[in-house]
Each structure stands twice: as C-alpha cells, then as structure tokens.
N, C-alpha and C. Protein backbone atom coordinates (compact mmCIF):
# COMPACT_ATOMS: atom_id res chain seq x y z
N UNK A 1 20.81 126.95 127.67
CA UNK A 1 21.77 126.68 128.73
C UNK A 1 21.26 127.33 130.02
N UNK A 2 21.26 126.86 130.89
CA UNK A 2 20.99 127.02 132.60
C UNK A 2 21.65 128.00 132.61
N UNK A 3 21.25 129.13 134.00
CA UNK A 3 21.82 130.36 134.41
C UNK A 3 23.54 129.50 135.09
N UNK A 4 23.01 128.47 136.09
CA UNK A 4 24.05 128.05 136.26
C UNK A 4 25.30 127.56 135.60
N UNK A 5 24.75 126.77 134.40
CA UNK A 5 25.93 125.96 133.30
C UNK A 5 26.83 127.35 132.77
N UNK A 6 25.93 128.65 132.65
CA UNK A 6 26.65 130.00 132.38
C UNK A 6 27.37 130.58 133.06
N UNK A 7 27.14 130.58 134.49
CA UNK A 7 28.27 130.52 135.39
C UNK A 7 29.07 130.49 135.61
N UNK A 8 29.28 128.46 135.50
CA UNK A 8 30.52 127.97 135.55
C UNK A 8 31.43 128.14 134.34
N UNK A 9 30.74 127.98 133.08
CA UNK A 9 31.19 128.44 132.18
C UNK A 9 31.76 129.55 132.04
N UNK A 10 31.41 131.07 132.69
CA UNK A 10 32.42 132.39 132.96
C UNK A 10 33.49 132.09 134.41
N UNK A 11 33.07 131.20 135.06
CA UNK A 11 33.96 131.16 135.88
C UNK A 11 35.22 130.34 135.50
N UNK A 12 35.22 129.04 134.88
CA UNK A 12 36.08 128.65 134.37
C UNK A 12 36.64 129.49 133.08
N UNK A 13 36.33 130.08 132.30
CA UNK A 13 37.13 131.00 131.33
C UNK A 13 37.82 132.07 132.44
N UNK A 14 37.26 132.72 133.36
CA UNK A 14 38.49 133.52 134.24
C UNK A 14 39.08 133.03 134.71
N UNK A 15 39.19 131.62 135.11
CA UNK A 15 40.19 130.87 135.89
C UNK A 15 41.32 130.54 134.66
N UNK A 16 41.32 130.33 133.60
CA UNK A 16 41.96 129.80 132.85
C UNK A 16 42.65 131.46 132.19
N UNK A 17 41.87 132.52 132.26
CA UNK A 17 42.49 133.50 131.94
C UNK A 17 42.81 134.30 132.57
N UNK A 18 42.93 134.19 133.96
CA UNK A 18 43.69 134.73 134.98
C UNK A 18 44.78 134.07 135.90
N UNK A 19 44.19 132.92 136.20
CA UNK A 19 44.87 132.12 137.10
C UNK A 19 46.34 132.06 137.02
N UNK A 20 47.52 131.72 138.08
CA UNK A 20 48.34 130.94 137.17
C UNK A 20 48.08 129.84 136.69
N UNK A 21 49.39 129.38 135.57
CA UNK A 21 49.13 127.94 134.73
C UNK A 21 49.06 127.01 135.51
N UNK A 22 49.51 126.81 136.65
CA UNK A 22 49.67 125.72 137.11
C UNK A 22 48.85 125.84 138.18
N UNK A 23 47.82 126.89 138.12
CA UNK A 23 46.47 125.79 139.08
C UNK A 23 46.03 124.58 138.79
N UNK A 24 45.54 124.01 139.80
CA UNK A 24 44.69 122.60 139.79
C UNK A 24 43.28 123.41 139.49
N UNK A 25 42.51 122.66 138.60
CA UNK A 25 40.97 122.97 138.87
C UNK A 25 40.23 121.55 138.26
N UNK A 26 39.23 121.42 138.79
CA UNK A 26 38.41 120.10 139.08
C UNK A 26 37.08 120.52 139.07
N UNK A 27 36.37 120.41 138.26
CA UNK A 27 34.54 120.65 138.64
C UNK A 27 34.07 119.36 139.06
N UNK A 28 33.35 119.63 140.43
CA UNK A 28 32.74 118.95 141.08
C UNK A 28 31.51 118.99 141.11
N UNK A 29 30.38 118.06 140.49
CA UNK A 29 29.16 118.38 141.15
C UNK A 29 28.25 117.86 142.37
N UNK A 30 28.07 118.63 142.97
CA UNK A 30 27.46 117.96 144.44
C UNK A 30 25.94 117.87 144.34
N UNK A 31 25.65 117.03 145.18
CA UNK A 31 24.12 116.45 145.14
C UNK A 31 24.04 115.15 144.19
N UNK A 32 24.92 114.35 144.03
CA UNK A 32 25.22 113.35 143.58
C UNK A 32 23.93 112.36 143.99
N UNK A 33 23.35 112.36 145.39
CA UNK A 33 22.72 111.77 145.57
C UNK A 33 21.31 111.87 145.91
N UNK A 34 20.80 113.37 145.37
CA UNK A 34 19.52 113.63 144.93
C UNK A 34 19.09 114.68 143.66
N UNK A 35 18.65 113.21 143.04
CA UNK A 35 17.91 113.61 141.73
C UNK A 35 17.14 114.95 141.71
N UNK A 36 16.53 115.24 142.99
CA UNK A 36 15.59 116.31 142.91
C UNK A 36 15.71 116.87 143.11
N UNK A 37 17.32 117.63 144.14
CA UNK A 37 17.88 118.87 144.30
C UNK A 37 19.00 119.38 143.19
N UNK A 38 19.37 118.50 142.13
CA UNK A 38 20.22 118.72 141.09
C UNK A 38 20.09 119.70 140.06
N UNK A 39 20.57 120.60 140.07
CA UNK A 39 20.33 121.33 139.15
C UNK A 39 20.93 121.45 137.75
N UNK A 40 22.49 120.76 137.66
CA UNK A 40 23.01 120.39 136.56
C UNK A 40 23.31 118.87 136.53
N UNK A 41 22.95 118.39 135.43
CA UNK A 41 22.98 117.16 134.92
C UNK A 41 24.18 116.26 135.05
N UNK A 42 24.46 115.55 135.36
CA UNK A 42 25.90 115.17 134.87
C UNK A 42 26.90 114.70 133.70
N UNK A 43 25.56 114.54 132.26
CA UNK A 43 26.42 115.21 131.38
C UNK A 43 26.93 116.23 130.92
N UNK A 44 25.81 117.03 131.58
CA UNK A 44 25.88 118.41 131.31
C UNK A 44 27.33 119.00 131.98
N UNK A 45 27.51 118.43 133.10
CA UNK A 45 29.00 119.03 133.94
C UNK A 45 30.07 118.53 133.35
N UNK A 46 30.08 116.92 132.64
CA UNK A 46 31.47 116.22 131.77
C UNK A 46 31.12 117.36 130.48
N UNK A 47 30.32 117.39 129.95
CA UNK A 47 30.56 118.27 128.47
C UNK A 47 31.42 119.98 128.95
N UNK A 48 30.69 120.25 129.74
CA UNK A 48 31.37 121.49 130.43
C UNK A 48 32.71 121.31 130.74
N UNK A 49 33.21 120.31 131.69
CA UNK A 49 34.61 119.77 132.28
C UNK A 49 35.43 119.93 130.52
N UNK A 50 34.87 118.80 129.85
CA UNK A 50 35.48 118.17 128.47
C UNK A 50 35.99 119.51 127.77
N UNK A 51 34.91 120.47 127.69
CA UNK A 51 34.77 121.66 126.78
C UNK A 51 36.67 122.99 127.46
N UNK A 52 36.25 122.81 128.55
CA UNK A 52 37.64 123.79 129.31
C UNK A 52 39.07 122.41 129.73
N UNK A 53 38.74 121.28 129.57
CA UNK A 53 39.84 120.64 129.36
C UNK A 53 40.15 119.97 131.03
N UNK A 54 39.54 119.96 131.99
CA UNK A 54 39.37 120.04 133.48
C UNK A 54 39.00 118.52 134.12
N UNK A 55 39.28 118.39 134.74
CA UNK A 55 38.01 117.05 135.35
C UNK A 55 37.20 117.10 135.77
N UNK A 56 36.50 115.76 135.78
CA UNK A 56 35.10 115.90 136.76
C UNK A 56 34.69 114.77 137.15
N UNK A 57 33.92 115.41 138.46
CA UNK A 57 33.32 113.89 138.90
C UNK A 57 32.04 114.85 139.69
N UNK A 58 31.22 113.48 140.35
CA UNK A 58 30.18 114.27 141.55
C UNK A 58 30.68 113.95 142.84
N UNK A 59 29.94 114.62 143.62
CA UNK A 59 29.90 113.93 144.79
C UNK A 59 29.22 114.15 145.61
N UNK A 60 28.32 114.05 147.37
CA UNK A 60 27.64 114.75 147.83
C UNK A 60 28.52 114.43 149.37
N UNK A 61 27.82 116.00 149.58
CA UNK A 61 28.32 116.67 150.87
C UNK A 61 27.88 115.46 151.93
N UNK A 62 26.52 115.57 151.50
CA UNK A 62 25.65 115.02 152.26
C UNK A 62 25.83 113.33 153.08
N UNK A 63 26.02 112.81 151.94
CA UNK A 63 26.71 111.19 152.34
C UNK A 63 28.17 111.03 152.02
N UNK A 64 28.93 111.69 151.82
CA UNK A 64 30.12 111.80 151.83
C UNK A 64 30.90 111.14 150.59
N UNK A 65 29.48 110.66 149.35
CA UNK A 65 30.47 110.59 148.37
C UNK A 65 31.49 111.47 147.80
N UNK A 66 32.39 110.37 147.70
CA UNK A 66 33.51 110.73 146.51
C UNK A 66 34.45 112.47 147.40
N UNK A 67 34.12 112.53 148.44
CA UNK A 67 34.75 114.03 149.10
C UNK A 67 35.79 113.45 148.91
N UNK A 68 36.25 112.49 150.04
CA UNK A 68 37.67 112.05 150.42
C UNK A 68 38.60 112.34 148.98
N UNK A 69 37.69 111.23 147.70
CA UNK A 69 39.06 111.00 146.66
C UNK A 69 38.96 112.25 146.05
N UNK A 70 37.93 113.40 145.79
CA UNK A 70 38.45 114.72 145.52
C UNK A 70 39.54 115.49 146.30
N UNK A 71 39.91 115.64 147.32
CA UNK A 71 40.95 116.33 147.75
C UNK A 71 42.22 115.32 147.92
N UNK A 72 41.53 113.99 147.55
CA UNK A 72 43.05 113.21 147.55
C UNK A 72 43.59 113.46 145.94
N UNK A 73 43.20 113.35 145.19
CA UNK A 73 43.40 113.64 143.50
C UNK A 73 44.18 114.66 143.41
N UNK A 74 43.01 116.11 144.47
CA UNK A 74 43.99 117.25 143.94
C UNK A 74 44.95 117.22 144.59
N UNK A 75 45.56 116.55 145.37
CA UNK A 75 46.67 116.60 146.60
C UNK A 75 47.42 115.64 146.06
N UNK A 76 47.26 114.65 145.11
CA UNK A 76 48.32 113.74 143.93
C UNK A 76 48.76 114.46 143.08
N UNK A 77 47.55 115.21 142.68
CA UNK A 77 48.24 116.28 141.34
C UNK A 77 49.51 117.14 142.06
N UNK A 78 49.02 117.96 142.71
CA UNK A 78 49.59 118.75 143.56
C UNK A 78 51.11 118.31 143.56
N UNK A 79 50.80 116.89 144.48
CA UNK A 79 52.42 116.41 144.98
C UNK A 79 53.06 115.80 143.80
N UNK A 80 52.54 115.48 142.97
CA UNK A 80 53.09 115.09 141.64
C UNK A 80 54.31 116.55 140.91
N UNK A 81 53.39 116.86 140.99
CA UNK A 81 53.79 118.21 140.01
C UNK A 81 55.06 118.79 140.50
N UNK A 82 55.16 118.97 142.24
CA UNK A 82 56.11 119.51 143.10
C UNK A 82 57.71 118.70 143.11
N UNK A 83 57.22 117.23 142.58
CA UNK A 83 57.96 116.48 143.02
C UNK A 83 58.65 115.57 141.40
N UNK A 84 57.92 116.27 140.09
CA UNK A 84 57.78 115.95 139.17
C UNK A 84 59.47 115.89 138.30
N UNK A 85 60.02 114.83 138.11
CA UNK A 85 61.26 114.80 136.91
C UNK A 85 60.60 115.25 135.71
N UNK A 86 61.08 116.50 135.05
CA UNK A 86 60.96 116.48 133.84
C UNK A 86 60.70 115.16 132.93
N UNK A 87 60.82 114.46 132.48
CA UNK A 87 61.01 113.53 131.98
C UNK A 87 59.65 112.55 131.98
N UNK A 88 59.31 112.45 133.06
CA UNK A 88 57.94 111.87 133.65
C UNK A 88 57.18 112.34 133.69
N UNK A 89 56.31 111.36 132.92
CA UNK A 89 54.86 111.60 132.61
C UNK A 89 54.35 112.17 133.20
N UNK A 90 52.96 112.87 132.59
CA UNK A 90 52.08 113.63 133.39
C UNK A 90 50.78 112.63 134.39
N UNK A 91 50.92 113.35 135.47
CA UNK A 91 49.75 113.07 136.13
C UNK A 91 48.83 112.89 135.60
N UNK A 92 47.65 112.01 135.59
CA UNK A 92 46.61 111.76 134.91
C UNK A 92 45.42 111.67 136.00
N UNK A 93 45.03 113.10 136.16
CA UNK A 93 44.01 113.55 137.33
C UNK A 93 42.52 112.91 137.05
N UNK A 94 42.09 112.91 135.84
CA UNK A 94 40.69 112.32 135.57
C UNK A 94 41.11 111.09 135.47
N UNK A 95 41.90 110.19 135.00
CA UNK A 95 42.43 109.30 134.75
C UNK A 95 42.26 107.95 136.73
N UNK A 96 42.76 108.89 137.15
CA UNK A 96 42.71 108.34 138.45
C UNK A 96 41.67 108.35 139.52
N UNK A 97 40.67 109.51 138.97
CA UNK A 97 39.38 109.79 139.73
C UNK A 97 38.42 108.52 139.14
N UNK A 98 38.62 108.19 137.53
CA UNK A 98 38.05 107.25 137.23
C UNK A 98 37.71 105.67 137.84
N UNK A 99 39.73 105.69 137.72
CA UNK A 99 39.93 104.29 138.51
C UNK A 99 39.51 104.33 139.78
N UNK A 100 39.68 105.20 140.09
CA UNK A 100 38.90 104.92 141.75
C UNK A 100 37.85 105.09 141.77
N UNK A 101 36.78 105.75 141.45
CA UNK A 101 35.50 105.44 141.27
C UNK A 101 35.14 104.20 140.97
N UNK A 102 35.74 103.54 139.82
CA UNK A 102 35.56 102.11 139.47
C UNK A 102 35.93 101.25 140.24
N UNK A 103 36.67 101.25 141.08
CA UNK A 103 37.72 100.29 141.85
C UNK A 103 36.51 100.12 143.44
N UNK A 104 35.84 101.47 144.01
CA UNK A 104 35.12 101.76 144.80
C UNK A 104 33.77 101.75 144.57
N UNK A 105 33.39 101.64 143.03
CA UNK A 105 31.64 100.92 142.74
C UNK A 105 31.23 102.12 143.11
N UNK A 106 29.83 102.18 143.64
CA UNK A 106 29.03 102.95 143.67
C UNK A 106 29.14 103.43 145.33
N UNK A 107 29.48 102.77 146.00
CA UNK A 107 29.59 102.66 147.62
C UNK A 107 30.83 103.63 148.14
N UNK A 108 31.51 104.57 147.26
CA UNK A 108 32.47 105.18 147.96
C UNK A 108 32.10 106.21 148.56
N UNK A 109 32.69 106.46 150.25
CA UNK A 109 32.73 107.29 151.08
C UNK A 109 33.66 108.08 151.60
C-alpha cells in the first residue's frame, strides 16, 4: 500500500472516530486528467471510499472536472439532511454523483 493510500486511510478512520455523525465526507481524487501526475489509482480510491463506507469520484482542479457537482452533492446532502422528514428516504450521495457523471459523459465541467 502507498504512503499515501495510508494516509487517507488514517485520516478517514479519525474522521469517522472523531468527527460528529453527521459529517459529510466524500474522497475526491484530483488529477483526474493526468495519468502521469496520479498517484492513486482510481480503483484504488473506490476500494478505499467502499472500505470506510464514503463516496467517491475524481476530478481535476486543473480543467474543472467534476468540481462544480462535488460541492453541489455535498450541498444536496447537506440540504437534504437539514430539511429531512423522518420518514424519507435517505439521500443517496454516491448514488447521484453517479447519475450525473453519467448524464454529463466524460465532458463535465
């Protein structure tokens, strides 16, 4: 395992064992759009995401993938939750990063 994948891996176990419960957390990996500055894989970041229970997607700074629908997701979760009837379903944060990724192809900015 990468110094980095160890990292995130202690960083997400303190987030989950410190945090409150009801943080949002999302692993993002950036450099989405170069192979040669990447340092974690992107299965490597879904097995990680999968493993602490979290979402994930990539995105890069650089060309502006996927920024926008990351802070729109966490800002659905967010307003979901605030605004949430007992009763009603849970937000489905990876669920919706998906569809929009899919809905937006490869071309989202």
């Amino acid at each position: 395992m990468s110094y980095v994948l160890m990292l995130l891996q202690a960083w997400l176990t303190e987030i989950h064992e410190y945090a409150q419960k009801d943080v949002v957390v999302m692993l993002i990996g950036n450099k989405a759009d170069s192979t040669q500055e990447r340092v974690v894989k992107r299965e490597e970041g879904e097995k990680l995401a999968k493993e602490f229970g979290v979402p994930f997607m990539e995105s890069s700074a650089r060309s502006g993938l996927n920024v926008d629908l990351a802070f729109t997701a966490i800002a659905k979760e967010l307003k979901h939750r605030s605004m949430k009837d007992p009763d009603e379903p849970k937000f489905q944060l990876q669920e919706y990063v998906n569809q929009e990724m899919r809905t937006a192809g490869c071309c989202r900015s």
